[in-house]
PDB file of N, CA and C in Angstrom:
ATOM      1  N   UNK A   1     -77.161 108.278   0.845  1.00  0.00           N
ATOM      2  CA  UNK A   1     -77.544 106.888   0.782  1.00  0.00           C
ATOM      3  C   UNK A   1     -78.567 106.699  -0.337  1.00  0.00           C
ATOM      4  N   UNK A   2     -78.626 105.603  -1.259  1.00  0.00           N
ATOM      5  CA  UNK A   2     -79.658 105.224  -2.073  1.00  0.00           C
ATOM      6  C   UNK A   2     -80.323 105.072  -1.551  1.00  0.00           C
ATOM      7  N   UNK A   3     -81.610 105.063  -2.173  1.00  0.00           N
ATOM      8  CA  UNK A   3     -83.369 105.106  -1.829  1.00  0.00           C
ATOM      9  C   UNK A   3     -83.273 103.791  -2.758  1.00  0.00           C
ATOM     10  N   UNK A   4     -84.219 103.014  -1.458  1.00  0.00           N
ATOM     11  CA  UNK A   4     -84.055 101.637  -1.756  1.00  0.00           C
ATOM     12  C   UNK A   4     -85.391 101.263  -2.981  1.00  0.00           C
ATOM     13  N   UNK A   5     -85.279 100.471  -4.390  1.00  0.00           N
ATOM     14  CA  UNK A   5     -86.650 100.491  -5.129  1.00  0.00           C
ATOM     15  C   UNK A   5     -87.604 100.145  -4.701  1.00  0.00           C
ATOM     16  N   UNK A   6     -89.097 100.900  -5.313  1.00  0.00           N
ATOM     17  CA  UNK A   6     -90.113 100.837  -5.272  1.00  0.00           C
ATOM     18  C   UNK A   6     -90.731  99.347  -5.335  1.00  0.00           C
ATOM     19  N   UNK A   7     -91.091  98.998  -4.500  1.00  0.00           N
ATOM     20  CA  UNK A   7     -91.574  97.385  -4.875  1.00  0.00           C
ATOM     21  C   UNK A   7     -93.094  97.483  -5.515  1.00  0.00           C
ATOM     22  N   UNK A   8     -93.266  98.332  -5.230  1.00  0.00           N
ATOM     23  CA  UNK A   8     -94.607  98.754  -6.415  1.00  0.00           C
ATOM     24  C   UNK A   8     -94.288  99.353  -8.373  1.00  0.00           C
ATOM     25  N   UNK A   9     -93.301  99.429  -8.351  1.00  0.00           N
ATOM     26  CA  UNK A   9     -92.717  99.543  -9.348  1.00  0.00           C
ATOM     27  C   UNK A   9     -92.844  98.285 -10.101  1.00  0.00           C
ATOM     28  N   UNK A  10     -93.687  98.851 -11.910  1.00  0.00           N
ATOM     29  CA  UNK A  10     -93.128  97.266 -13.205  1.00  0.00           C
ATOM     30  C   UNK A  10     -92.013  96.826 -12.703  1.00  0.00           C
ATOM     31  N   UNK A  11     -90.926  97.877 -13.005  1.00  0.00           N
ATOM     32  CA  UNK A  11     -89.885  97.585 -13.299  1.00  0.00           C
ATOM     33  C   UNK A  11     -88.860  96.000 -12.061  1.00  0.00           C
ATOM     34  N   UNK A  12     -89.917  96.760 -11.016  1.00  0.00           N
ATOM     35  CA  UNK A  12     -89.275  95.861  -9.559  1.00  0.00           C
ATOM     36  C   UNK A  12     -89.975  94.539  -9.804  1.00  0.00           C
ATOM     37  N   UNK A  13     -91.351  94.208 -10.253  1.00  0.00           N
ATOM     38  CA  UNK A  13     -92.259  93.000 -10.316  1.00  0.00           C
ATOM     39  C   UNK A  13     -91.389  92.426 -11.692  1.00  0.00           C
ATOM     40  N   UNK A  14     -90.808  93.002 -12.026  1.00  0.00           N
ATOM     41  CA  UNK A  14     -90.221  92.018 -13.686  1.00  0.00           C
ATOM     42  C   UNK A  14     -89.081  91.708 -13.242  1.00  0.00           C
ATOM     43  N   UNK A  15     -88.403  91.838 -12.220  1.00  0.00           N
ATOM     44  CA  UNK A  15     -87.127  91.264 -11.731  1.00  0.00           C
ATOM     45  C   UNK A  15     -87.779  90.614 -11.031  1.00  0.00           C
ATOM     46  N   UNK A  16     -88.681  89.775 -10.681  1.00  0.00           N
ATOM     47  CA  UNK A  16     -89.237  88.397 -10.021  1.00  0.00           C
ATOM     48  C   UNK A  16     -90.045  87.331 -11.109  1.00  0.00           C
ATOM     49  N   UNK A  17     -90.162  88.268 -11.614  1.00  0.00           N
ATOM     50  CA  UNK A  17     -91.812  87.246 -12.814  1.00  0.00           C
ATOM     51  C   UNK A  17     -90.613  85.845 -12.764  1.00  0.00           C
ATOM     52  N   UNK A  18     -89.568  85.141 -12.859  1.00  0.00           N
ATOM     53  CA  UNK A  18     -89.308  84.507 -13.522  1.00  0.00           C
ATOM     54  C   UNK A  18     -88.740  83.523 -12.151  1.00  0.00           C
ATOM     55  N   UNK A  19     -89.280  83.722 -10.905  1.00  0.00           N
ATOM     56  CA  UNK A  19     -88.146  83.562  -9.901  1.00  0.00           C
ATOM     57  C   UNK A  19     -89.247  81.985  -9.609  1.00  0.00           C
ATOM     58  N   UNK A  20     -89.074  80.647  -8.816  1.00  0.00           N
ATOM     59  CA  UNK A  20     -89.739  79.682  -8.316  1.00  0.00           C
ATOM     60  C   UNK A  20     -89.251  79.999  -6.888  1.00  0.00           C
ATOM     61  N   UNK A  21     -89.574  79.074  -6.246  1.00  0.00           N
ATOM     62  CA  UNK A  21     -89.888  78.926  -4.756  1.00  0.00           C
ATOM     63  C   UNK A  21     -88.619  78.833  -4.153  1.00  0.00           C
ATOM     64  N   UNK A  22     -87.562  78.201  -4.429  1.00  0.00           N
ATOM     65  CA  UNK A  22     -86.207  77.715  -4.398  1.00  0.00           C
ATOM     66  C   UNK A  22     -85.688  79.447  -4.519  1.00  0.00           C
ATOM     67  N   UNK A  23     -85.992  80.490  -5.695  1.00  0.00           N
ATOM     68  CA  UNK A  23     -85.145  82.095  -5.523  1.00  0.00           C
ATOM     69  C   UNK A  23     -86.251  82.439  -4.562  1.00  0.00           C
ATOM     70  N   UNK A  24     -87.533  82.679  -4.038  1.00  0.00           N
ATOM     71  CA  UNK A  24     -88.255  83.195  -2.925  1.00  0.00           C
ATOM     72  C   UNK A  24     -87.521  83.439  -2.201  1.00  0.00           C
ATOM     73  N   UNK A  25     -87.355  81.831  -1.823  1.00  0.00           N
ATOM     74  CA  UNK A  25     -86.663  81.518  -0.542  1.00  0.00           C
ATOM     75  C   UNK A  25     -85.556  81.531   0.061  1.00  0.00           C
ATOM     76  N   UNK A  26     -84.135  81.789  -1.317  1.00  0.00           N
ATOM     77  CA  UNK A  26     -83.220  82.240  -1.262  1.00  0.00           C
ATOM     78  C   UNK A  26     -82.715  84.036  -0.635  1.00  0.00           C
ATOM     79  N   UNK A  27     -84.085  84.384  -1.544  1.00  0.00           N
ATOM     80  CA  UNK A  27     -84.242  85.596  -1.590  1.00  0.00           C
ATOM     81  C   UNK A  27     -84.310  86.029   0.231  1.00  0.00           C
ATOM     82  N   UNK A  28     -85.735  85.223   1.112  1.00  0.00           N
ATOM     83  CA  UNK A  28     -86.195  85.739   2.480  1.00  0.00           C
ATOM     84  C   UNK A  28     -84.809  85.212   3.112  1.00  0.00           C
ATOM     85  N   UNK A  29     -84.154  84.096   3.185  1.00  0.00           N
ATOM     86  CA  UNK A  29     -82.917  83.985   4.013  1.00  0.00           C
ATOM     87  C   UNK A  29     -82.096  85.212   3.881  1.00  0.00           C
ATOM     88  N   UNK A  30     -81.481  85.634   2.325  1.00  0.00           N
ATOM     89  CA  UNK A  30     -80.920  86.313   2.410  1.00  0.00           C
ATOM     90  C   UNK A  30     -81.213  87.715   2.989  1.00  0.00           C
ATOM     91  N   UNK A  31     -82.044  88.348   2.711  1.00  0.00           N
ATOM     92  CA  UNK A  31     -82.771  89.244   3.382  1.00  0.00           C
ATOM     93  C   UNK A  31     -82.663  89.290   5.296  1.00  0.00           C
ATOM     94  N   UNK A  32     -82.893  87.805   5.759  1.00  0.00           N
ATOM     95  CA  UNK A  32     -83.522  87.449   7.289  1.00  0.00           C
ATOM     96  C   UNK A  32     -82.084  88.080   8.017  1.00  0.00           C
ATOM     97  N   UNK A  33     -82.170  89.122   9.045  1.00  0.00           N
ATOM     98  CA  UNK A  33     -81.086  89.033   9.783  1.00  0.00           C
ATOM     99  C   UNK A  33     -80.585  88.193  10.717  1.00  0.00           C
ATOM    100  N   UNK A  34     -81.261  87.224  11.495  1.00  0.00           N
ATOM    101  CA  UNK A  34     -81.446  86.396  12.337  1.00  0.00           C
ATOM    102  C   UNK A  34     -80.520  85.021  11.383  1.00  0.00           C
ATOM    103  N   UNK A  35     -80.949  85.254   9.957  1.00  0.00           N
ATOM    104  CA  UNK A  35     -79.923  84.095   9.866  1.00  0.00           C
ATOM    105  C   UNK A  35     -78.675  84.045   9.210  1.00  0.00           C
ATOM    106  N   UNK A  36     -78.951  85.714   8.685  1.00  0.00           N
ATOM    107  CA  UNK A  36     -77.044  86.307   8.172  1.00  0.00           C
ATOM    108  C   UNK A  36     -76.534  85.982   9.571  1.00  0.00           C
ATOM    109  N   UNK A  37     -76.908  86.315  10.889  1.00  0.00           N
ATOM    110  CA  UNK A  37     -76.120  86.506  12.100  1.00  0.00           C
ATOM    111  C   UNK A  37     -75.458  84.691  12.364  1.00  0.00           C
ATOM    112  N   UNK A  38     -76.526  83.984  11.868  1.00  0.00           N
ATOM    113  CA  UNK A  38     -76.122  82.584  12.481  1.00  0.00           C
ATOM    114  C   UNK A  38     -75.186  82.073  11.495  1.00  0.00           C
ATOM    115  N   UNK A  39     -75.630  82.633  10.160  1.00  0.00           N
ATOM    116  CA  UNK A  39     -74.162  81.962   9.294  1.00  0.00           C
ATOM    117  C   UNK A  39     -73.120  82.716   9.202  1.00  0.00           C
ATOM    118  N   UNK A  40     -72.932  83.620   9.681  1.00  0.00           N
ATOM    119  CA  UNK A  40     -71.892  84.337   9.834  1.00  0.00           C
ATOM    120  C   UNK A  40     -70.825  83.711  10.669  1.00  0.00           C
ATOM    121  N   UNK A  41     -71.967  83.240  12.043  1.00  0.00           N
ATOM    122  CA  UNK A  41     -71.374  82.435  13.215  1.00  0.00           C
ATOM    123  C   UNK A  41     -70.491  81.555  12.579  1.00  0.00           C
ATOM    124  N   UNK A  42     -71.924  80.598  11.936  1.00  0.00           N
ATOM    125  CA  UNK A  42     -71.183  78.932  11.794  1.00  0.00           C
ATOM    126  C   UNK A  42     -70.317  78.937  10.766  1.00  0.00           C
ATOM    127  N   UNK A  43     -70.254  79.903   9.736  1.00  0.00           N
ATOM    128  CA  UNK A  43     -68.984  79.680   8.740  1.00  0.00           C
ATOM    129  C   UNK A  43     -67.929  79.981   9.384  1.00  0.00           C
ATOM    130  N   UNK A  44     -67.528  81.026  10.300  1.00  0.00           N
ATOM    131  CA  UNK A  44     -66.084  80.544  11.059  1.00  0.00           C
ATOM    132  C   UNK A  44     -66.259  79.933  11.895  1.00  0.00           C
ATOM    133  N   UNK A  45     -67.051  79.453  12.267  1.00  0.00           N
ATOM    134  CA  UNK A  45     -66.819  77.892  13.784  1.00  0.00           C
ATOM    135  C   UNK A  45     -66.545  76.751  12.461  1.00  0.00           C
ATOM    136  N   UNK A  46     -66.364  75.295  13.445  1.00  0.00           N
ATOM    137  CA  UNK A  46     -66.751  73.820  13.225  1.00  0.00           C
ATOM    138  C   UNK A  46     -67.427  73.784  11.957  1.00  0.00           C
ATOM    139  N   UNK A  47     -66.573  72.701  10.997  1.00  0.00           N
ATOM    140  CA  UNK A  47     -68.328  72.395  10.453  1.00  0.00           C
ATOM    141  C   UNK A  47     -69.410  71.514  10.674  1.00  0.00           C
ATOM    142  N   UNK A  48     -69.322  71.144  12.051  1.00  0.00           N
ATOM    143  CA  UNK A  48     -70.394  70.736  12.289  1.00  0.00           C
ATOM    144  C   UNK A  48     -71.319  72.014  12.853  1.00  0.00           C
ATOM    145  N   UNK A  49     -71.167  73.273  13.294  1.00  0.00           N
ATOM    146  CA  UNK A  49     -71.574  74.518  13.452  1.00  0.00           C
ATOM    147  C   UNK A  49     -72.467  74.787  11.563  1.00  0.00           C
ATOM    148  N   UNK A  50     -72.005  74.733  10.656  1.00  0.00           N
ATOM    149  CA  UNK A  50     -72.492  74.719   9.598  1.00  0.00           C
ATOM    150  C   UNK A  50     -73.773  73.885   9.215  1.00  0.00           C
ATOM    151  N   UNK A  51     -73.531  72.772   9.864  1.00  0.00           N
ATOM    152  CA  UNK A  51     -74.756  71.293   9.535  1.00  0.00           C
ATOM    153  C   UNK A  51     -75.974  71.759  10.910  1.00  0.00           C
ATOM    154  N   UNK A  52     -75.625  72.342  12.038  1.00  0.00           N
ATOM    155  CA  UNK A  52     -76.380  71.883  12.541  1.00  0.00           C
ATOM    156  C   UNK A  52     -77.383  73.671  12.008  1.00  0.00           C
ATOM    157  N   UNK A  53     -76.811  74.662  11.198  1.00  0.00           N
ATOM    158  CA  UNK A  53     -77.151  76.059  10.823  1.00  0.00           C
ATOM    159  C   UNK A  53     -78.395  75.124   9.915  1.00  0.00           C
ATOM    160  N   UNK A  54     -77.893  74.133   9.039  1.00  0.00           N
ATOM    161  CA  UNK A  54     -78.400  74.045   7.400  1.00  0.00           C
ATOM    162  C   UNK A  54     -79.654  72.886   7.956  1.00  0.00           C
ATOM    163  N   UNK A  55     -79.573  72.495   9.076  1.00  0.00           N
ATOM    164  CA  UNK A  55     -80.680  71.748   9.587  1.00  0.00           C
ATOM    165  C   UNK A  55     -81.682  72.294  10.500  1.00  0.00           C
ATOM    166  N   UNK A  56     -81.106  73.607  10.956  1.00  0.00           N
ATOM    167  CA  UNK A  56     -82.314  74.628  11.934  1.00  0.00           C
ATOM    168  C   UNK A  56     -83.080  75.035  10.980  1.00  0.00           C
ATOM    169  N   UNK A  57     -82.709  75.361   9.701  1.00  0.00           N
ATOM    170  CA  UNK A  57     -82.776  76.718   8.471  1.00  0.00           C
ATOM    171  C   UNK A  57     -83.936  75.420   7.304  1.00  0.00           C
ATOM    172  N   UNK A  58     -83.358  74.019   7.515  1.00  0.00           N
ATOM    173  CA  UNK A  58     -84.059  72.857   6.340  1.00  0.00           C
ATOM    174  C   UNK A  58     -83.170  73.308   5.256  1.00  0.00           C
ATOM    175  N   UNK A  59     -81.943  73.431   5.109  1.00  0.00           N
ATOM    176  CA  UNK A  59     -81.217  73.349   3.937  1.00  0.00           C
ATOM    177  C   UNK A  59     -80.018  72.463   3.845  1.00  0.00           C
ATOM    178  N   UNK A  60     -79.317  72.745   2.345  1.00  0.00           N
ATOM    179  CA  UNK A  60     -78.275  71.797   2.612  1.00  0.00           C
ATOM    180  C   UNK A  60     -77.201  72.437   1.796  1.00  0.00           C
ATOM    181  N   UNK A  61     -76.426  72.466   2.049  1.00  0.00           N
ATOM    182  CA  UNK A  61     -75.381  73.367   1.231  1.00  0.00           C
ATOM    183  C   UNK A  61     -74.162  72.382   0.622  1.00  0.00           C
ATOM    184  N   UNK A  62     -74.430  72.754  -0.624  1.00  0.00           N
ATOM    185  CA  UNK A  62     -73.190  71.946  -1.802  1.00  0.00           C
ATOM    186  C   UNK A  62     -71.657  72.660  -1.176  1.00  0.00           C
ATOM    187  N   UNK A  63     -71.184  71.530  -1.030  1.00  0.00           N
ATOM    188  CA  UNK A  63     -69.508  71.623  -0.504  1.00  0.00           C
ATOM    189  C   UNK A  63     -68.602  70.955  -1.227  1.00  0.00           C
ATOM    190  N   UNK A  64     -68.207  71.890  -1.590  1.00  0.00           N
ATOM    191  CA  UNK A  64     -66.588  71.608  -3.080  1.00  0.00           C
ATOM    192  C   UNK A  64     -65.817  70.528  -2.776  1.00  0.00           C
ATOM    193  N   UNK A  65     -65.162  70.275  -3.714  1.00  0.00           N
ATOM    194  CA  UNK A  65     -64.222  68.932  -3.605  1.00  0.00           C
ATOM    195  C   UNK A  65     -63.432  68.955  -2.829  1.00  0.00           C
TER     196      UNK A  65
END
């Protein structure tokens, strides 16, 4: 298994220098298991299962034509 990077590492702090609040935060959801588990849920349920995910979470998700 890879050894996950050093977050004390330059190299790891220069893959953020450039990030705002909007990649943070992208970043901790993606990371959060609690809410991979719930969108996992609501993308195969309802989409109202989806709206009520993107309103527990305060987001809103762009949906294609």
């Amino acid at each position: 298994m890879e050894k996950p990077p050093d977050w004390r590492s330059e190299n790891y702090a220069k893959a953020y220098e450039n990030y705002d609040r909007t990649d943070f935060a992208q970043e901790f959801l993606r990371r959060n298991p609690e809410y991979r588990d719930q969108y996992a849920e609501a993308v195969d349920a309802a989409p109202l299962a989806l709206r009520r995910l993107a309103r527990h979470w305060g987001l809103v998700f762009r949906c294609g034509p």
